[in-house]
Protein backbone atom coordinates (compact mmCIF):
# COMPACT_ATOMS: atom_id res chain seq x y z
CA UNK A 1 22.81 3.07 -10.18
CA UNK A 2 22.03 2.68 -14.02
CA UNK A 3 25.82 2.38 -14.44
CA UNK A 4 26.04 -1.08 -11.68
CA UNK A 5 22.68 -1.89 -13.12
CA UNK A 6 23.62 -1.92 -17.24
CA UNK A 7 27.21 -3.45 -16.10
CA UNK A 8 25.69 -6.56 -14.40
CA UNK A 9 23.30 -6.94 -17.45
CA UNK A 10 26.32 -6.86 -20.43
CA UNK A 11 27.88 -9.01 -17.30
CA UNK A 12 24.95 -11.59 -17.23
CA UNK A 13 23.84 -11.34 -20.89
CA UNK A 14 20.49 -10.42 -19.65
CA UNK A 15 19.08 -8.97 -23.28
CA UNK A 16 16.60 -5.94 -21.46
CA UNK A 17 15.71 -5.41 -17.63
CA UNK A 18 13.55 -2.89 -15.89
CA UNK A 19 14.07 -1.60 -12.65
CA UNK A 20 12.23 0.44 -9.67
CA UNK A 21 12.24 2.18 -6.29
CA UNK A 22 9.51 2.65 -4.40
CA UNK A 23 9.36 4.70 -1.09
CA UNK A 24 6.13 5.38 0.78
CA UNK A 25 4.13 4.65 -2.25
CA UNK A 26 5.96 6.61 -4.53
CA UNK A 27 8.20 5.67 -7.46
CA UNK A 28 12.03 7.24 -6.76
CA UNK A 29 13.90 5.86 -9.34
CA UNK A 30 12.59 4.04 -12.72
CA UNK A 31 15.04 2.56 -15.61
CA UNK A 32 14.61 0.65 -18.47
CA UNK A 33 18.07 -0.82 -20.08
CA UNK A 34 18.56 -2.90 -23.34
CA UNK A 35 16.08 -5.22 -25.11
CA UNK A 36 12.81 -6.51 -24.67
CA UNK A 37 12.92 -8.11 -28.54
CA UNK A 38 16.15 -9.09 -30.28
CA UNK A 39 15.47 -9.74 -33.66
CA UNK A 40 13.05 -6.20 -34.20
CA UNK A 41 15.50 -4.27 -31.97
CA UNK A 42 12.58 -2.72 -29.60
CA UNK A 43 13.85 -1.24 -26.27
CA UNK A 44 12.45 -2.37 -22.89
CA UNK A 45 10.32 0.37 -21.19
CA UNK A 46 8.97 1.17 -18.05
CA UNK A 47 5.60 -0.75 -19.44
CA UNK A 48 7.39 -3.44 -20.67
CA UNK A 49 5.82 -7.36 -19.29
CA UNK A 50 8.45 -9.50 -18.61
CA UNK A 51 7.12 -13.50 -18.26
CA UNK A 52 8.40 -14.24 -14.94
CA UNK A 53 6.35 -17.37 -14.06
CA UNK A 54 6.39 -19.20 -11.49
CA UNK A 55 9.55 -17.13 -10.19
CA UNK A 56 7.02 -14.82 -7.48
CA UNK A 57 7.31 -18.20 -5.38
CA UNK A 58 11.11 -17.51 -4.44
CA UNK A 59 10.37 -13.83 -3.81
CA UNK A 60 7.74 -14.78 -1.41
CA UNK A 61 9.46 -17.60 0.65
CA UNK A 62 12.28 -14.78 1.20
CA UNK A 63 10.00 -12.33 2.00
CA UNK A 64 8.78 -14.57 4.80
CA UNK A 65 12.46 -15.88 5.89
CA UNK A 66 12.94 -12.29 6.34
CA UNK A 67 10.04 -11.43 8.41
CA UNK A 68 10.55 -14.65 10.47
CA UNK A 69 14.34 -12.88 11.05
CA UNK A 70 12.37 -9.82 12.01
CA UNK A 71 10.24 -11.48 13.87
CA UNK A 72 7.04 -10.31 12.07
CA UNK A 73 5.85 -13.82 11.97
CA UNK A 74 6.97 -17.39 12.46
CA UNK A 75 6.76 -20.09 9.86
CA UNK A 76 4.12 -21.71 11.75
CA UNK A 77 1.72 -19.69 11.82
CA UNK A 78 -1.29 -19.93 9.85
CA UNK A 79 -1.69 -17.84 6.73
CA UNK A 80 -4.55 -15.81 8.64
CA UNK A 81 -3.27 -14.87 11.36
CA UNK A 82 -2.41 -11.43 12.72
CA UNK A 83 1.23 -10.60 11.97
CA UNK A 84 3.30 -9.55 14.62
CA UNK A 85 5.49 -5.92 14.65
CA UNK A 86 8.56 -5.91 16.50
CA UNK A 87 9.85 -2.44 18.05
């Protein structure tokens, strides 16, 4: 995984990037590749903040795209209602 993961960085130019997997509440797999600061040469690490801003949105419309798919929910419904499991 770090191998894919640092080859799409160089790829991308992406300067540092931090990434995890979580299963049942537990962390499986946590790496930290290249730079969080250029010019004073510090390494990202698992603590590392990265300013995402407003990006959550798009992670959050897919999230519900997906459960639509799923059929978890439907795009209609309203934000408090009870979401639906499909077995």
């Amino acid at each position: 995984m770090e191998t894919i993961l640092e080859g799409h960085r160089r790829e991308q130019h992406i300067p540092g990037l931090a990434f995890v997997v979580v299963e049942d509440d537990r962390i499986v797999y946590l790496k930290a590749l290249g730079l969080r600061d250029l010019e004073h040469v510090r390494p990202v690490t698992a603590d590392t903040v990265f300013p995402i801003g407003s990006c959550t949105k798009a992670f959050t419309s897919m999230a519900l795209a997906v459960s639509q798919d799923r059929g978890a929910l439907s795009l209609d419904d309203s934000p408090g209602a009870t979401c639906r499991t499909s077995g």
